[in-house]
C-alpha atoms as a PDB file:
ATOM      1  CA  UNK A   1     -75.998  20.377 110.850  1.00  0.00           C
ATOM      2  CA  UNK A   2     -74.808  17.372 112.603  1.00  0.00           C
ATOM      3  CA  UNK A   3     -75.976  17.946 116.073  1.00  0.00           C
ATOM      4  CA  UNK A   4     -79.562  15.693 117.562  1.00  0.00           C
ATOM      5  CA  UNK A   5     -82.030  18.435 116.897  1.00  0.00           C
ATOM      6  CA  UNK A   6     -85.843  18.663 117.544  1.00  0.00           C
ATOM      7  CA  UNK A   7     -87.693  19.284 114.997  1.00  0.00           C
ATOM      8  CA  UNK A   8     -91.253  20.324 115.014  1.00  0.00           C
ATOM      9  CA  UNK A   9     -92.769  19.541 111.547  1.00  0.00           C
ATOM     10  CA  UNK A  10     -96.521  20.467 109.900  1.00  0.00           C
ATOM     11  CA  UNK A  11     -98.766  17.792 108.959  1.00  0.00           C
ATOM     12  CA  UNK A  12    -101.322  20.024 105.926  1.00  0.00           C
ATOM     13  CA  UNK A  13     -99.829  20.587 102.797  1.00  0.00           C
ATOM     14  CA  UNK A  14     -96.251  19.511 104.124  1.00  0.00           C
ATOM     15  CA  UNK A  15     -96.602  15.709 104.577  1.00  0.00           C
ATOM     16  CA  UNK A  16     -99.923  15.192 102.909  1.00  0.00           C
ATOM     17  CA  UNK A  17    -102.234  17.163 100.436  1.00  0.00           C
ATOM     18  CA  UNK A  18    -104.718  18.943 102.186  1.00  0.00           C
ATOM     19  CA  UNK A  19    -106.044  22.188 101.139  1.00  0.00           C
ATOM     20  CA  UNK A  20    -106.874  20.691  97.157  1.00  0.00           C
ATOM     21  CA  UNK A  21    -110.052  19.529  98.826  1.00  0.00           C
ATOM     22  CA  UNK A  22    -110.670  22.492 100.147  1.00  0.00           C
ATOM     23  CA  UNK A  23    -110.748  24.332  96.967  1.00  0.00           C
ATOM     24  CA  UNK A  24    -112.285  21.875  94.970  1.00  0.00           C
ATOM     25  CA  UNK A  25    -115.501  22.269  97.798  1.00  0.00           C
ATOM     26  CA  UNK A  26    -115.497  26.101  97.157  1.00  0.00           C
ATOM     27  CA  UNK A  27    -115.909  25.885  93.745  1.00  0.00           C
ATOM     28  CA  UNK A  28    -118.471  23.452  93.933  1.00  0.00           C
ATOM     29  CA  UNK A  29    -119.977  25.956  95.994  1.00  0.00           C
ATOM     30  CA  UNK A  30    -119.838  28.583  93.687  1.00  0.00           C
ATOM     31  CA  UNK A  31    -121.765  26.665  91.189  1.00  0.00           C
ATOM     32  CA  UNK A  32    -124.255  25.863  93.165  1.00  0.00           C
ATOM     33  CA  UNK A  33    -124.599  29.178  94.229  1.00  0.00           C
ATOM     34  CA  UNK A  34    -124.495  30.254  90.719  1.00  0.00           C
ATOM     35  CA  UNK A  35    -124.249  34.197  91.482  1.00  0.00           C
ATOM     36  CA  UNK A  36    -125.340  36.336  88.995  1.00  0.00           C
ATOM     37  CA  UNK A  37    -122.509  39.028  89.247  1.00  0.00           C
ATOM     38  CA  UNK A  38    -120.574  37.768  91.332  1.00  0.00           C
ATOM     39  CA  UNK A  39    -116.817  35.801  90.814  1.00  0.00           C
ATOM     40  CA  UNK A  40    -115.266  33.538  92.863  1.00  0.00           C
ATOM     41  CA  UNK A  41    -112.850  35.720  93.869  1.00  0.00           C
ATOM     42  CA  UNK A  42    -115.413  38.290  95.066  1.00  0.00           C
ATOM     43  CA  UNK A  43    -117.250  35.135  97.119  1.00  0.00           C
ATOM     44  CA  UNK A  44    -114.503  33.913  98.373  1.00  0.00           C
ATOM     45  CA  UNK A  45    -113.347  37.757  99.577  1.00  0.00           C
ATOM     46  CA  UNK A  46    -116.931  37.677 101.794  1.00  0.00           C
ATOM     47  CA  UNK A  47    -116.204  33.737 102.764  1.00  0.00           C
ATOM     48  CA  UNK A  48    -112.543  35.228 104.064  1.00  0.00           C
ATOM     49  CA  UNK A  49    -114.563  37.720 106.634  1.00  0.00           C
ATOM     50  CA  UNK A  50    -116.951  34.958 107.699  1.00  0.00           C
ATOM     51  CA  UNK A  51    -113.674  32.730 108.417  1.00  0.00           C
ATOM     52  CA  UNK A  52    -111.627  35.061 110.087  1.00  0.00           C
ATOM     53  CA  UNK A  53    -114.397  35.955 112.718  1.00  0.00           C
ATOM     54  CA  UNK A  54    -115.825  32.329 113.138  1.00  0.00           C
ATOM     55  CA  UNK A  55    -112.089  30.929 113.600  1.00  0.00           C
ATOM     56  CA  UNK A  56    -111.485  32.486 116.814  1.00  0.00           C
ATOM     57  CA  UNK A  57    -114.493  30.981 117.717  1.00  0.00           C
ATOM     58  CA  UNK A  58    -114.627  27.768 116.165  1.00  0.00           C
ATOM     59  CA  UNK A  59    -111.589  27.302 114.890  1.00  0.00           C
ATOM     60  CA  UNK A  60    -110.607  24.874 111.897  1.00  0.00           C
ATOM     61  CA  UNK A  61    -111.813  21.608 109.914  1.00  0.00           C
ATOM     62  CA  UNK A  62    -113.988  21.197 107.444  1.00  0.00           C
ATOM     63  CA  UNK A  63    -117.273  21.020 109.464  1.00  0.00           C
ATOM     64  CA  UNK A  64    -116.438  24.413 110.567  1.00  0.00           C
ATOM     65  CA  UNK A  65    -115.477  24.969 106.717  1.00  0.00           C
ATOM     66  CA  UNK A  66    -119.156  24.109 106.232  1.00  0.00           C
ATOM     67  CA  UNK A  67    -120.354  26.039 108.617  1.00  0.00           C
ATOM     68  CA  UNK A  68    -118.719  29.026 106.854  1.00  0.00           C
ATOM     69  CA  UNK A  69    -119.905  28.154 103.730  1.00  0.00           C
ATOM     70  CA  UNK A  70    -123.722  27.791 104.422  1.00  0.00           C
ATOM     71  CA  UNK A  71    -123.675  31.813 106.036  1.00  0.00           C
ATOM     72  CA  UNK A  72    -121.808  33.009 102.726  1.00  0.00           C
ATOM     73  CA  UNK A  73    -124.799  31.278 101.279  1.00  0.00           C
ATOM     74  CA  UNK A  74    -127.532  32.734 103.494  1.00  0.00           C
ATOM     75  CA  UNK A  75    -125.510  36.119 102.965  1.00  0.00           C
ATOM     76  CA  UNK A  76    -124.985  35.845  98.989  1.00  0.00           C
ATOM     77  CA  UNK A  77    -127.792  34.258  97.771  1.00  0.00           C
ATOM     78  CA  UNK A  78    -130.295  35.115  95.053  1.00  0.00           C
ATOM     79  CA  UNK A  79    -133.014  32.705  95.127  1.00  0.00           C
ATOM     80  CA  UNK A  80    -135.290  31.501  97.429  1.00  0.00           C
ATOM     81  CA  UNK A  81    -133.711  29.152  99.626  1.00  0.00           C
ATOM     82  CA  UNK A  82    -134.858  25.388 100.253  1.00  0.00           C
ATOM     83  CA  UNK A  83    -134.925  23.412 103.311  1.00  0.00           C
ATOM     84  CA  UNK A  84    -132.158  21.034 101.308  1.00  0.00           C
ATOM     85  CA  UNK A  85    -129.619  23.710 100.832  1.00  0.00           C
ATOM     86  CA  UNK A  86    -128.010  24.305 104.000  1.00  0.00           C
ATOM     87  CA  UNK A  87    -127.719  19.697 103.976  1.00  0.00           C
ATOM     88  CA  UNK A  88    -125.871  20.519 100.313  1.00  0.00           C
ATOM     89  CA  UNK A  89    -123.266  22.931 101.354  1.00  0.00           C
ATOM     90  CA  UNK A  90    -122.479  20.843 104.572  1.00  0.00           C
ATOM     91  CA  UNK A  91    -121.625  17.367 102.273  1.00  0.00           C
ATOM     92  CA  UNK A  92    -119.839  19.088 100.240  1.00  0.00           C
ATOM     93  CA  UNK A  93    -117.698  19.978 103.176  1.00  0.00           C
ATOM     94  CA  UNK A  94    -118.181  16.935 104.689  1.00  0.00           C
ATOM     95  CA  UNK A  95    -117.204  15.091 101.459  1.00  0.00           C
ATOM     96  CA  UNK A  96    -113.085  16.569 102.409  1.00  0.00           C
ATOM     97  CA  UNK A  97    -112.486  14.182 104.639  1.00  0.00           C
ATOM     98  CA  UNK A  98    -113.627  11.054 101.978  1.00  0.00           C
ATOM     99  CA  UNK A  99    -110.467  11.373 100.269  1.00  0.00           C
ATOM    100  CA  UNK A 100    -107.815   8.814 100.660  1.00  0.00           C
ATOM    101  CA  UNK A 101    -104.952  11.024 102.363  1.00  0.00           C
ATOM    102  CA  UNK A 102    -102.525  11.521  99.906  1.00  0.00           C
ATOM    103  CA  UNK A 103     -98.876  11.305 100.899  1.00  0.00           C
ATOM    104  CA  UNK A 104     -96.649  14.184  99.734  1.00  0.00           C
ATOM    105  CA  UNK A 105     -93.629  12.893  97.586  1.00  0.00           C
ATOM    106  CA  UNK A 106     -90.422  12.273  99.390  1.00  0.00           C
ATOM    107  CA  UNK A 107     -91.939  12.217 102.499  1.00  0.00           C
ATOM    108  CA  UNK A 108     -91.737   8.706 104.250  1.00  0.00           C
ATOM    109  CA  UNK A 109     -88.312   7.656 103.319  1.00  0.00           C
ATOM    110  CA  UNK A 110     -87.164  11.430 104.840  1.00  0.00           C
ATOM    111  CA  UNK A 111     -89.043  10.994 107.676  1.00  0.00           C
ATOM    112  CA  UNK A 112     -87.631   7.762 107.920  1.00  0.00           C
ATOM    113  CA  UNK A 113     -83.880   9.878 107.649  1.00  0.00           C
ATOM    114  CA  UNK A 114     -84.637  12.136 109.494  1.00  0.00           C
ATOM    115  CA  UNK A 115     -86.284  10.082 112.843  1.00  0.00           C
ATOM    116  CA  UNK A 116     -82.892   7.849 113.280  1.00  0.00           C
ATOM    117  CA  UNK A 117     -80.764  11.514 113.599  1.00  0.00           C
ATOM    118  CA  UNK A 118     -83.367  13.686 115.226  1.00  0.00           C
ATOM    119  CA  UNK A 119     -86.036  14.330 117.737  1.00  0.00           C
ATOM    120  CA  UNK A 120     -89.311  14.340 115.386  1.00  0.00           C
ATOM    121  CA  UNK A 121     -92.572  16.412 116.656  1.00  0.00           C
ATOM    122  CA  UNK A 122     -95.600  16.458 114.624  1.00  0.00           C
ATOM    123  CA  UNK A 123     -97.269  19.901 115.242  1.00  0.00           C
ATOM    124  CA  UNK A 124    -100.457  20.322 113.551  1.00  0.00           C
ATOM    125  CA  UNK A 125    -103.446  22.865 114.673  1.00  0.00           C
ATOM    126  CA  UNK A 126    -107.189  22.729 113.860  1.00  0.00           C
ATOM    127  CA  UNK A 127    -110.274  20.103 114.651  1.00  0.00           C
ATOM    128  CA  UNK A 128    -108.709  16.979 117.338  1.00  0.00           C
ATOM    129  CA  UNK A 129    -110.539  14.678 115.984  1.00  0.00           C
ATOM    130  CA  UNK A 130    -110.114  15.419 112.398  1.00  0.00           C
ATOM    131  CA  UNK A 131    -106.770  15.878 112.468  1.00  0.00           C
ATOM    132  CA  UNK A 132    -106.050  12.726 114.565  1.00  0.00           C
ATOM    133  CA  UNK A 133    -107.534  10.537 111.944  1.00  0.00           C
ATOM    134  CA  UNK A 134    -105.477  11.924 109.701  1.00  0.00           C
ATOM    135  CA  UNK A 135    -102.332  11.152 111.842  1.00  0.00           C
ATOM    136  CA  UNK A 136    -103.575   7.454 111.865  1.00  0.00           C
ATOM    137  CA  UNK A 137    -104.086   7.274 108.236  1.00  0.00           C
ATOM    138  CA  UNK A 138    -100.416   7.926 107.516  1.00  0.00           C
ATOM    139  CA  UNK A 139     -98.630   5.454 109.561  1.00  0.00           C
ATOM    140  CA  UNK A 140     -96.165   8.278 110.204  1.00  0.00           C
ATOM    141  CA  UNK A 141     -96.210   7.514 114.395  1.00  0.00           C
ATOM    142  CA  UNK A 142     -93.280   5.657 114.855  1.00  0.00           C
ATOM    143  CA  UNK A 143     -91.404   8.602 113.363  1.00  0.00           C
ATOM    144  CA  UNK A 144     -92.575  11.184 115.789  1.00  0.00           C
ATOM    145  CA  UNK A 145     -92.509  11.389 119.972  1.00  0.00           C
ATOM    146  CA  UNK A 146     -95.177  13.365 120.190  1.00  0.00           C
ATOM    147  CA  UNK A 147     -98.483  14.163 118.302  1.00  0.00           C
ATOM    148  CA  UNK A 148     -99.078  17.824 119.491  1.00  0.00           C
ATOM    149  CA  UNK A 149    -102.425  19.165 118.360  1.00  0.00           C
ATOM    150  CA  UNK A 150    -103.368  22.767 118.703  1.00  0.00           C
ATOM    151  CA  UNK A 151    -106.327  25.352 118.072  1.00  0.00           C
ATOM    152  CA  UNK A 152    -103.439  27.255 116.856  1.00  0.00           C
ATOM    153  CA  UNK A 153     -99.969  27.886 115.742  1.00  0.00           C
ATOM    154  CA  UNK A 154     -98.321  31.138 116.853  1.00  0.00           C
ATOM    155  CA  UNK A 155     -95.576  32.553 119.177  1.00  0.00           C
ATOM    156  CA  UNK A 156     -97.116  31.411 122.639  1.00  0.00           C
ATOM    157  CA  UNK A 157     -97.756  27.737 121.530  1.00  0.00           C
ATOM    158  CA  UNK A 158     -94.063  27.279 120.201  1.00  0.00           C
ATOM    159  CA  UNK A 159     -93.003  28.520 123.628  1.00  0.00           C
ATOM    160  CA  UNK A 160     -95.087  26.511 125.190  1.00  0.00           C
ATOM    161  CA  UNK A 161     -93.722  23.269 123.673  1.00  0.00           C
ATOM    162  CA  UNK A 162     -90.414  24.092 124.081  1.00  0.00           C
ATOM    163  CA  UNK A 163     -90.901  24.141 127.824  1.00  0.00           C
ATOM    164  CA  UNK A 164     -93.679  21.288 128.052  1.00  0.00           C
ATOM    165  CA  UNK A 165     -91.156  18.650 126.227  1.00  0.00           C
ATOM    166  CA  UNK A 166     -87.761  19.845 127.710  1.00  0.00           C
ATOM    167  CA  UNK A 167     -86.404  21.258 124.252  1.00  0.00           C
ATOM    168  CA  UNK A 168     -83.692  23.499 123.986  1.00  0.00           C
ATOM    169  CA  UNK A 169     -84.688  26.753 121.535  1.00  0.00           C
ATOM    170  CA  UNK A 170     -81.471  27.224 119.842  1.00  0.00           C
ATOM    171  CA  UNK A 171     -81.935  23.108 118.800  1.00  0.00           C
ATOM    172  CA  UNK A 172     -85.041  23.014 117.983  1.00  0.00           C
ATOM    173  CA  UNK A 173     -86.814  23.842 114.298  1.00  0.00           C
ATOM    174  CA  UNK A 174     -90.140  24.398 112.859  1.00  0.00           C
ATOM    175  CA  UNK A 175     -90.524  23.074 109.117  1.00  0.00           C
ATOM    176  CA  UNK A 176     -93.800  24.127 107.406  1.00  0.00           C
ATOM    177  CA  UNK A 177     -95.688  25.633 104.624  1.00  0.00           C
ATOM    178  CA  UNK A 178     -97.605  28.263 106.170  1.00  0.00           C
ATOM    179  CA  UNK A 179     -95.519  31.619 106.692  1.00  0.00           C
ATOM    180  CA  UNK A 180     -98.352  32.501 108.955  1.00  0.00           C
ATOM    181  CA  UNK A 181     -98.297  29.547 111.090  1.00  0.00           C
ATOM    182  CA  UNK A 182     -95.474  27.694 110.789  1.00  0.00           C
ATOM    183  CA  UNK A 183     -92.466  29.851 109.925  1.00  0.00           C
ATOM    184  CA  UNK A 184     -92.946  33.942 111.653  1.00  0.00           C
ATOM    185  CA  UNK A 185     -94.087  32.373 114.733  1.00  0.00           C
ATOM    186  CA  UNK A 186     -91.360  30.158 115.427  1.00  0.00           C
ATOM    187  CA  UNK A 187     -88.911  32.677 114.760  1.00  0.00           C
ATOM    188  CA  UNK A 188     -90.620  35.003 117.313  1.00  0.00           C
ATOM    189  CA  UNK A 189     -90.638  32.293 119.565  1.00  0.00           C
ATOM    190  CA  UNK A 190     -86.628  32.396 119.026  1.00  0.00           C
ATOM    191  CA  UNK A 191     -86.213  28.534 117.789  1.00  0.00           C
ATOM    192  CA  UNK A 192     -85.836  28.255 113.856  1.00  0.00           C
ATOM    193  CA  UNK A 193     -87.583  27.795 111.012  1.00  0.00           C
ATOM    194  CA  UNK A 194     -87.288  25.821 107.888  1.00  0.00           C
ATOM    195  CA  UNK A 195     -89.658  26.952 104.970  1.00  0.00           C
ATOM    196  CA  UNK A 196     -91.150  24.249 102.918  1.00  0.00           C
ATOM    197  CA  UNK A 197     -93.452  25.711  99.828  1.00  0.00           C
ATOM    198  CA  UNK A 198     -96.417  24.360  98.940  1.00  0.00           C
ATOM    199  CA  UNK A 199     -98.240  25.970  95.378  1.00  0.00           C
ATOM    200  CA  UNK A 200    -101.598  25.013  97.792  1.00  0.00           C
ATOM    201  CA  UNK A 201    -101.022  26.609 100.383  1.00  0.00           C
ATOM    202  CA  UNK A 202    -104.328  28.185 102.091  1.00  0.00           C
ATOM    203  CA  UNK A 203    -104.158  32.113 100.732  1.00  0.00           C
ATOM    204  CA  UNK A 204    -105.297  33.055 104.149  1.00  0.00           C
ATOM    205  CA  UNK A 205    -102.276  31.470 105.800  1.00  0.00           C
ATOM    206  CA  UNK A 206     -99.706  33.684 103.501  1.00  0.00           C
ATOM    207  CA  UNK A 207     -98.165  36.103 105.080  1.00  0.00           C
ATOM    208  CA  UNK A 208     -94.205  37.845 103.986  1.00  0.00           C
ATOM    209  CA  UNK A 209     -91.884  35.513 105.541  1.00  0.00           C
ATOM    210  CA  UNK A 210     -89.548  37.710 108.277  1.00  0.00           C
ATOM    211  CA  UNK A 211     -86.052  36.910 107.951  1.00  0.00           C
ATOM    212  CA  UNK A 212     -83.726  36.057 110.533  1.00  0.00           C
ATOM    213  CA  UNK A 213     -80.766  34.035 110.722  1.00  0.00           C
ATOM    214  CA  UNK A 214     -82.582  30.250 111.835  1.00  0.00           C
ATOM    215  CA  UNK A 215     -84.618  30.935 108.601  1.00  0.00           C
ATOM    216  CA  UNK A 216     -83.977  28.268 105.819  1.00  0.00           C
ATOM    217  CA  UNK A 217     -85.661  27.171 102.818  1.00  0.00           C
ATOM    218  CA  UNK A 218     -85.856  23.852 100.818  1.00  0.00           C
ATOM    219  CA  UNK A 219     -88.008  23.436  97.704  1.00  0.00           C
ATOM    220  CA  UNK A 220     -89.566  19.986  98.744  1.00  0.00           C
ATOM    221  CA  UNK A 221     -89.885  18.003 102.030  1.00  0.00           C
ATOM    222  CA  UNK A 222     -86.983  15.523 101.066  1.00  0.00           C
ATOM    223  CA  UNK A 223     -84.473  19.135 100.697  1.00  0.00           C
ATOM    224  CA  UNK A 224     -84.598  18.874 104.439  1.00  0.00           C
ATOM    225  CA  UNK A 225     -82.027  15.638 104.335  1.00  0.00           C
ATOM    226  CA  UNK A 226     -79.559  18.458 102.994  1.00  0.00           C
ATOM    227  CA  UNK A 227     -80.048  20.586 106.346  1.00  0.00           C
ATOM    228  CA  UNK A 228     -80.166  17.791 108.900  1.00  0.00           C
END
């Protein structure tokens, strides 16, 4: 594929680690919540209800992520509740974003590749300002001509980019992790998709993966220098 292409690419879990933290503040939670019957698994099947209504609301980030976490706690728990606990559940939330952001292997020298052959988008969705830290952190803006930053990722907002930045559809590609946001979207929005696992992936954005003929997959971020 030889021809200048755009191509929109994810920013969680495809150029830097993301959703590790994530995890590692749910179990934390679980401890402290220390149900008596309860597993994780059956916790975290009540936190997924609490998350899928609150999202349309608030969307994503990890103070949201907090806020999630303190109702499962209100909802779950089996003591009396202190003043402190609510301040607890929100820094271990908060605590996310005190990680150093951790670059994904392969990425910057594909990037790199990839920017001197092709029109580079970053296309990430959830909290502005979170997510624009995160942006600066990397150093990754001289690769990209935009930084496009959405509540979320589905048909209408591919569309919508595709128009708002003069691309043409049948040239332009999403690369992601998520089949839920980054890879059945786009190819309902009729531009392409290139899938890009991650074993970390957020469970709540799997999804089965539609086929269609722009549908590729690499096994790591640098797999994309054999596609473009």
């Amino acid at each position: 594929m030889t021809a200048p292409c755009a191509l929109l690419i994810d920013a969680d879990d495809t150029l830097w680690e993301n959703n590790i933290y994530f995890e590692r503040a749910f179990h934390q939670f679980c401890e402290f919540l220390d149900h008596s019957h309860l597993t994780p698994d059956q916790v975290r099947r009540i936190l997924d209800e609490i998350e899928l209504v609150n999202i349309q609301v608030h969307g994503y980030g990890s103070a949201n992520f907090g806020r999630n976490m303190v109702q499962c706690y209100h909802k779950l728990v089996e003591r009396e509740v202190s003043p402190a606990d609510a301040g607890h559940i929100i820094e271990l939330a908060r605590a996310i974003n005190d990680h150093p952001l951790e670059i994904i292997a392969g990425v910057p020298e594909t990037l790199a590749y990839l920017a001197g052959r092709h029109t580079l988008l970053l296309v990430t969705k959830g909290n502005h300002e979170e997510q624009q830290r995160k942006v600066d952190q990397s150093g990754f803006h001289s690769f990209f001509r935009e930084v496009i930053i959405v509540k979320e990722k589905d048909a209408a907002a591919y569309r919508k980019i595709v128009v708002e930045f003069g691309l043409e559809a049948e040239r332009t590609w999403m690369v992601g992790n998520s089949p839920k946001s980054d890879i059945n979207p786009a190819l309902e929005a009729g531009i392409g998709a290139v899938f890009v696992p991650h074993d970390m992936t957020w469970h709540l954005e799997h999804q089965e993966i539609r086929s269609g003929e722009r549908l590729r997959m690499v096994e790591t971020f640098a797999g994309l220098r054999q596609i473009f």
